[in-house]
Protein backbone atom coordinates (compact mmCIF):
# COMPACT_ATOMS: atom_id res chain seq x y z
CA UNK A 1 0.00 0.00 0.00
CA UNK A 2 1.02 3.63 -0.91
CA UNK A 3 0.75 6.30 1.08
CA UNK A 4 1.22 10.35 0.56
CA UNK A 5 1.50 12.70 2.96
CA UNK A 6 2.07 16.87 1.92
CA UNK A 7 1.27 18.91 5.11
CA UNK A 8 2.23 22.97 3.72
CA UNK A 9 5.66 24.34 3.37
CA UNK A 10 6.86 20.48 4.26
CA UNK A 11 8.01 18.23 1.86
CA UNK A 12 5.61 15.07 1.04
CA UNK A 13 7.27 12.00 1.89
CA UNK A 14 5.69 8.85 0.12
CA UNK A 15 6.30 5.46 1.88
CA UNK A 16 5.96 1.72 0.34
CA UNK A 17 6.92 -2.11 0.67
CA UNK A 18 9.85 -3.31 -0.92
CA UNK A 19 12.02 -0.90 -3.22
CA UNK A 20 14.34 -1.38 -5.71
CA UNK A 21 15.52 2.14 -5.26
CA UNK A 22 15.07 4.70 -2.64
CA UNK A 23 15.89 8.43 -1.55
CA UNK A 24 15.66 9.61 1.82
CA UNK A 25 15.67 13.79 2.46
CA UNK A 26 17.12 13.55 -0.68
CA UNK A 27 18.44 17.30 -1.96
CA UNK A 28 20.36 18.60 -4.68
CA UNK A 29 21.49 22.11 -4.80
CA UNK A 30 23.55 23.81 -7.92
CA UNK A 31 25.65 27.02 -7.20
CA UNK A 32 25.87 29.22 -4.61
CA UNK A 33 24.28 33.00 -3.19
CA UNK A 34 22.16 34.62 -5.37
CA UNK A 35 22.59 32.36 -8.21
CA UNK A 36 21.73 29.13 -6.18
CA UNK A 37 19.29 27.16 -7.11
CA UNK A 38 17.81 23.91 -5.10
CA UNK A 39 16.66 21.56 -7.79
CA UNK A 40 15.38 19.26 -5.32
CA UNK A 41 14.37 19.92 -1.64
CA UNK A 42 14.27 17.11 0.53
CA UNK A 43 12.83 14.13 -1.61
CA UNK A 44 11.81 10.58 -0.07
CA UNK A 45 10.61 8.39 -2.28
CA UNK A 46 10.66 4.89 -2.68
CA UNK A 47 9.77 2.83 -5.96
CA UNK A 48 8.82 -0.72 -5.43
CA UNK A 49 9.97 -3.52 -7.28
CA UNK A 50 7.70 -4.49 -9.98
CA UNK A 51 6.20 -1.69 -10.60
CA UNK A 52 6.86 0.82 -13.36
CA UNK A 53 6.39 4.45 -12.32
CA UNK A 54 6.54 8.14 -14.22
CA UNK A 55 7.67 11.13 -12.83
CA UNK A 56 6.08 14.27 -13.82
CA UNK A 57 6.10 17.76 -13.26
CA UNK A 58 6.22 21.07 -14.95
CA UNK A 59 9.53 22.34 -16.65
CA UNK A 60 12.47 22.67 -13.65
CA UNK A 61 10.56 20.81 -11.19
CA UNK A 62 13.28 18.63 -10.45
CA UNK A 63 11.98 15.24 -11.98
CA UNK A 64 15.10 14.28 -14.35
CA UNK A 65 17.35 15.99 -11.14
CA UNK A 66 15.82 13.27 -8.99
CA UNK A 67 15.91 10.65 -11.80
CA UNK A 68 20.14 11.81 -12.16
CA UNK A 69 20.47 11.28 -8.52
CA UNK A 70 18.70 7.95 -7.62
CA UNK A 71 20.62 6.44 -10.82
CA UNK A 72 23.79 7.65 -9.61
CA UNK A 73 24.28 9.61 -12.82
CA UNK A 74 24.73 13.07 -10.35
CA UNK A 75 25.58 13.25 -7.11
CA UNK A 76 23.54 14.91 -4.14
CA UNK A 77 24.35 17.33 -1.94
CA UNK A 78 22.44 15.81 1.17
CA UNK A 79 20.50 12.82 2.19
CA UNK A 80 20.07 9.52 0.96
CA UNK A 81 19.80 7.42 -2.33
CA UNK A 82 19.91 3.49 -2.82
CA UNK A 83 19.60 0.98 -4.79
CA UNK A 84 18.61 -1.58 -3.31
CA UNK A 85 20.62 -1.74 -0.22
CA UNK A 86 23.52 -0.22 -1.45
CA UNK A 87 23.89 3.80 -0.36
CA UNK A 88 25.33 5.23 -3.64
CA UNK A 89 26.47 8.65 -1.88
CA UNK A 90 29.08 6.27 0.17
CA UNK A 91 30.71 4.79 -2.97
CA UNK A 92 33.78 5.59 -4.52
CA UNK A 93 33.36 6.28 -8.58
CA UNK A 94 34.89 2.48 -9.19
CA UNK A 95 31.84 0.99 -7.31
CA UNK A 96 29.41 3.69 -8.37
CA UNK A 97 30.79 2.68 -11.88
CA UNK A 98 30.16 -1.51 -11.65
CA UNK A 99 26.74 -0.66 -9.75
CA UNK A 100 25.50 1.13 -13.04
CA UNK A 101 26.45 -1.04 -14.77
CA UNK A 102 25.57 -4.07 -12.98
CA UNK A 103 22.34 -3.25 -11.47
CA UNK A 104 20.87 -0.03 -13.26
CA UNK A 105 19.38 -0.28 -16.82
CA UNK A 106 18.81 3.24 -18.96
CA UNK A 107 17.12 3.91 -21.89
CA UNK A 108 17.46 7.73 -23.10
CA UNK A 109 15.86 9.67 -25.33
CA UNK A 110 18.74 9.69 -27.72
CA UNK A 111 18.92 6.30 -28.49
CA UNK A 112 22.56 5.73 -28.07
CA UNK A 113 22.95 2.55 -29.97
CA UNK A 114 26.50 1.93 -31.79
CA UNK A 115 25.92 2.36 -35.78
CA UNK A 116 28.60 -0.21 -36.66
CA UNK A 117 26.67 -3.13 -34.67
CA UNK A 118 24.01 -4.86 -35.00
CA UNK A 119 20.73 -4.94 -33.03
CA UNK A 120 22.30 -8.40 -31.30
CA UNK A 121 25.33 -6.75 -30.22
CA UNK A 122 23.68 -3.16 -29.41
CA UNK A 123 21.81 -5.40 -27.01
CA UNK A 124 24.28 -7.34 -25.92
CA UNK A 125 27.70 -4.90 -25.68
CA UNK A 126 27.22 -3.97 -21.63
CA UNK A 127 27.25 -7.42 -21.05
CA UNK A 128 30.40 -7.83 -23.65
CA UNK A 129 31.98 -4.92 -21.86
CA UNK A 130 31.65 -6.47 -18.34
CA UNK A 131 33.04 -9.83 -19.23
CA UNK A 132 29.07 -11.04 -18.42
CA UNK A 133 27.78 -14.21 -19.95
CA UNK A 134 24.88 -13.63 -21.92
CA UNK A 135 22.19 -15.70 -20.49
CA UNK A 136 20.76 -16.55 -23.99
CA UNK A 137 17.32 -17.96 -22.03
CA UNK A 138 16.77 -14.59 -20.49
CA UNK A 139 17.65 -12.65 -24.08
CA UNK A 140 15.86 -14.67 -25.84
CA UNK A 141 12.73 -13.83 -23.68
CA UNK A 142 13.47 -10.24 -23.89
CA UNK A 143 14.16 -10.46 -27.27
CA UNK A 144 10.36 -11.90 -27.99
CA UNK A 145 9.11 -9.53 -25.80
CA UNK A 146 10.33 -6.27 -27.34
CA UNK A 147 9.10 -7.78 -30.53
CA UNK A 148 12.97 -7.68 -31.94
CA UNK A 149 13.24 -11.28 -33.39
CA UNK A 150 13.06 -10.59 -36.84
CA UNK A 151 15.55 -7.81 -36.49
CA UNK A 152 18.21 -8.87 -34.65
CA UNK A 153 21.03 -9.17 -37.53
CA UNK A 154 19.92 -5.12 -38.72
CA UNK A 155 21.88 -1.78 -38.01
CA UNK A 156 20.37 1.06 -36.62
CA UNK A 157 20.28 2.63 -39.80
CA UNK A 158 18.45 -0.05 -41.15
CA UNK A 159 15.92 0.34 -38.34
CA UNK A 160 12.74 2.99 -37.54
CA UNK A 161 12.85 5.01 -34.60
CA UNK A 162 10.30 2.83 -32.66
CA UNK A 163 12.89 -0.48 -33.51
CA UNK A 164 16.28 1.68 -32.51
CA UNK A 165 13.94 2.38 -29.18
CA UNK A 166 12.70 -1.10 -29.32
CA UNK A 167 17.02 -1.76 -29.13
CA UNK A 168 17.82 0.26 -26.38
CA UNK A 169 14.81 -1.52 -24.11
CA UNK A 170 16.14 -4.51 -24.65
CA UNK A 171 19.50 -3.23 -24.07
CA UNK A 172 18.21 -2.10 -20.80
CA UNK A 173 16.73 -5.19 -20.20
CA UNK A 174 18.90 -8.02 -20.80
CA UNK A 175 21.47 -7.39 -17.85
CA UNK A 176 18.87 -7.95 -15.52
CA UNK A 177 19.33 -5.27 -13.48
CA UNK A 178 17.80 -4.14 -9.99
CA UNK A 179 15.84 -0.92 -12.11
CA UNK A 180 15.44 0.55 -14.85
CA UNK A 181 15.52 4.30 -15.47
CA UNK A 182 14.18 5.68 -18.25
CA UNK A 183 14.39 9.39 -19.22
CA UNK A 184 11.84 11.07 -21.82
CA UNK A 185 12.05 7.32 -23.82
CA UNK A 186 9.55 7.75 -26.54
CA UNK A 187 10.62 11.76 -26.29
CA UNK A 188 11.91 11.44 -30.19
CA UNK A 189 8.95 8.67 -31.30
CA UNK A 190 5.96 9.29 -33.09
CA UNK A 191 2.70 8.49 -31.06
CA UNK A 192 2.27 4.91 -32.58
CA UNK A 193 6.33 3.96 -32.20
CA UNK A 194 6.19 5.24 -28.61
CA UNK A 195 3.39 3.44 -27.47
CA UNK A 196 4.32 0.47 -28.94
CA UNK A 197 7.68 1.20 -26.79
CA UNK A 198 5.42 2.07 -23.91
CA UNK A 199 3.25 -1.28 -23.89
CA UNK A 200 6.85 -3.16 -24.08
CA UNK A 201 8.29 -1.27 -21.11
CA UNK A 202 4.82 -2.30 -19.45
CA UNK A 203 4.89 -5.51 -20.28
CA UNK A 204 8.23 -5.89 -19.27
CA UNK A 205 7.00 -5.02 -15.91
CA UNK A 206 4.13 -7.73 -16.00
CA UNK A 207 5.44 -10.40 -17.64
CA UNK A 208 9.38 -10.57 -16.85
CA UNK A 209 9.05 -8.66 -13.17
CA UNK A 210 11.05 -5.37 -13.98
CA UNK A 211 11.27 -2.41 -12.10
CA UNK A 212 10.65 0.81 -14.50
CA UNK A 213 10.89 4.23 -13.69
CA UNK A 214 10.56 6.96 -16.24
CA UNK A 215 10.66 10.92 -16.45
CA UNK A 216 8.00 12.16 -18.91
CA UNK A 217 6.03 15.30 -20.01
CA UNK A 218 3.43 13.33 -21.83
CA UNK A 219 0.00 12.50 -20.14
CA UNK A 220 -0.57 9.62 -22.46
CA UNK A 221 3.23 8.00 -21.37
CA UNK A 222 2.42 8.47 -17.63
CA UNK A 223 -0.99 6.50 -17.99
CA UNK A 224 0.77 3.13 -19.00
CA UNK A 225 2.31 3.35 -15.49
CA UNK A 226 0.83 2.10 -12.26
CA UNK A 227 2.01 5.19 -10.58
CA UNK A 228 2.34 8.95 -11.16
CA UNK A 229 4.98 11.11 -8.67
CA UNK A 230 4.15 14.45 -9.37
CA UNK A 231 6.96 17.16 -8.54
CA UNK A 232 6.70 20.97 -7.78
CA UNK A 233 9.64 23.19 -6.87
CA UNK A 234 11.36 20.46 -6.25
CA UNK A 235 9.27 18.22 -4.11
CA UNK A 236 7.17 15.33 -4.35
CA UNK A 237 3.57 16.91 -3.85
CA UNK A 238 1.41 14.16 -5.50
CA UNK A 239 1.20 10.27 -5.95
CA UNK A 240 -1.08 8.58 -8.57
CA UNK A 241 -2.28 5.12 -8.15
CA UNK A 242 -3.66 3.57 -11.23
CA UNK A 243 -3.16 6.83 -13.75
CA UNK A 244 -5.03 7.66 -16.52
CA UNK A 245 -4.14 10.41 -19.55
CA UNK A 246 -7.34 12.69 -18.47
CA UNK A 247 -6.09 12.44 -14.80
CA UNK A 248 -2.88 12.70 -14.79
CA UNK A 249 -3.80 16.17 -17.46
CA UNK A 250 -6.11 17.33 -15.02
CA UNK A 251 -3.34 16.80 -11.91
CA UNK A 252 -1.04 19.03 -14.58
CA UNK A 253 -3.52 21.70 -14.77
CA UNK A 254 -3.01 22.45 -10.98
CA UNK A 255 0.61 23.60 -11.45
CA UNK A 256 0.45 27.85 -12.76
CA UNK A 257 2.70 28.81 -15.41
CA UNK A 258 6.01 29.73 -12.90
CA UNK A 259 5.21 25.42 -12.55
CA UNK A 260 4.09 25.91 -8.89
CA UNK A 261 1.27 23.86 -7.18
CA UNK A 262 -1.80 25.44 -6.87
């Protein structure tokens, strides 16, 4: 069960079962005196494992700040972030480096595949990078389920938009890893490619037990989640069970045009 607490001028704090990533009075502030600026202010948060969540929030609300953070892609300037157990803040770069790679999956909105490989070995090259095994059982279940089958032995360039996507999900995927962050992931998709890349990050959630977390803008992307974080000024200050586009629209309608909560 989720619960949401926002009392005014506090913080809300959301609390849940089991996570697969965490942040505790999480904050992150960038320069100093009259030009600093606190992108987030003293986040907890939890996402639980199997579940696929979307953060939203109006333009400099924090969301991709908080997404940078809990992947250890930035650092924070106070409080907590895990994954899993493991306190990322603690770690020195070398065992921030082999937990990214090791236990966090990303899929950007860029879709960052190498042009001289294939869609196999796109998939495949963390694993071929960390001197990993390919479990071919496991890829060949991801494989089927990003619909990539027929594909497999094609460059990028031979590929749509919705396939190179299609790529970097199962790219994500096929390390198994603790989470998976996504940010803006259908950003540069047409509406049908990116909700064809939408149902596969859901179903990846359903069928195969992932843990999905993505940063969006769009109402529509945020309603194939089971849960909706909403951020303001850098706070949590709303969570969505069970979204829908015309809710989650409505929710964003509440936010004036400075991206305050009103």
């Amino acid at each position: 069960m989720t619960t949401s607490t926002t009392q005014p001028g506090a913080p809300a704090t959301v609390r849940t079962g089991a996570a697969a990533a965490s942040a505790a009075d999480l904050s992150k502030v960038y320069g100093t005196g009259e030009t600093k600026v606190i992108a987030l202010d003293r986040v907890s948060v939890e996402f639980r494992r199997g579940e696929f969540t979307a953060i939203m929030g109006p333009s400099g609300s924090g969301k991709s700040t908080l997404m940078h953070c809990m992947a250890g892609l930035d650092s924070v300037s106070s409080g907590s972030a895990r994954i899993g157990d493991a306190e990322l803040t603690t770690l020195k770069e070398k065992k921030l480096t082999r937990l990214r790679r090791d236990k966090i999956g990303f899929i950007f909105q860029a879709f960052n595949l190498l042009p001289t490989l294939n869609a196999l070995e796109n998939i495949t090259l963390p694993l071929d990078i960390a001197g990993r095994k390919v479990d071919r059982a496991w890829l060949d279940q991801v494989v089927e389920t990003v619909g990539l089958s027929g594909r497999l032995k094609h460059r990028p360039s031979q590929l749509s938009g919705g396939q190179q996507q299609r790529v970097a999900v199962a790219r994500a995927l096929a390390s198994r890893p603790e989470i998976i962050f996504g940010d803006e992931p259908t950003g540069n998709l047409d509406s049908r490619s990116g909700a064809e890349v939408l149902g596969f990050l859901r179903n990846s959630v359903r069928e195969l037990g992932q843990t999905v977390v993505i940063v969006t803008h769009d109402a529509v992307a945020a309603s194939y989640a089971d849960r909706v974080i909403f951020l303001a000024d850098g706070r949590i200050v709303d969570d969505m069970a069970e979204p829908t586009a015309d809710r989650v629209l409505e929710r964003m309608k509440g936010f004036d045009a400075k991206g305050r909560t009103t």
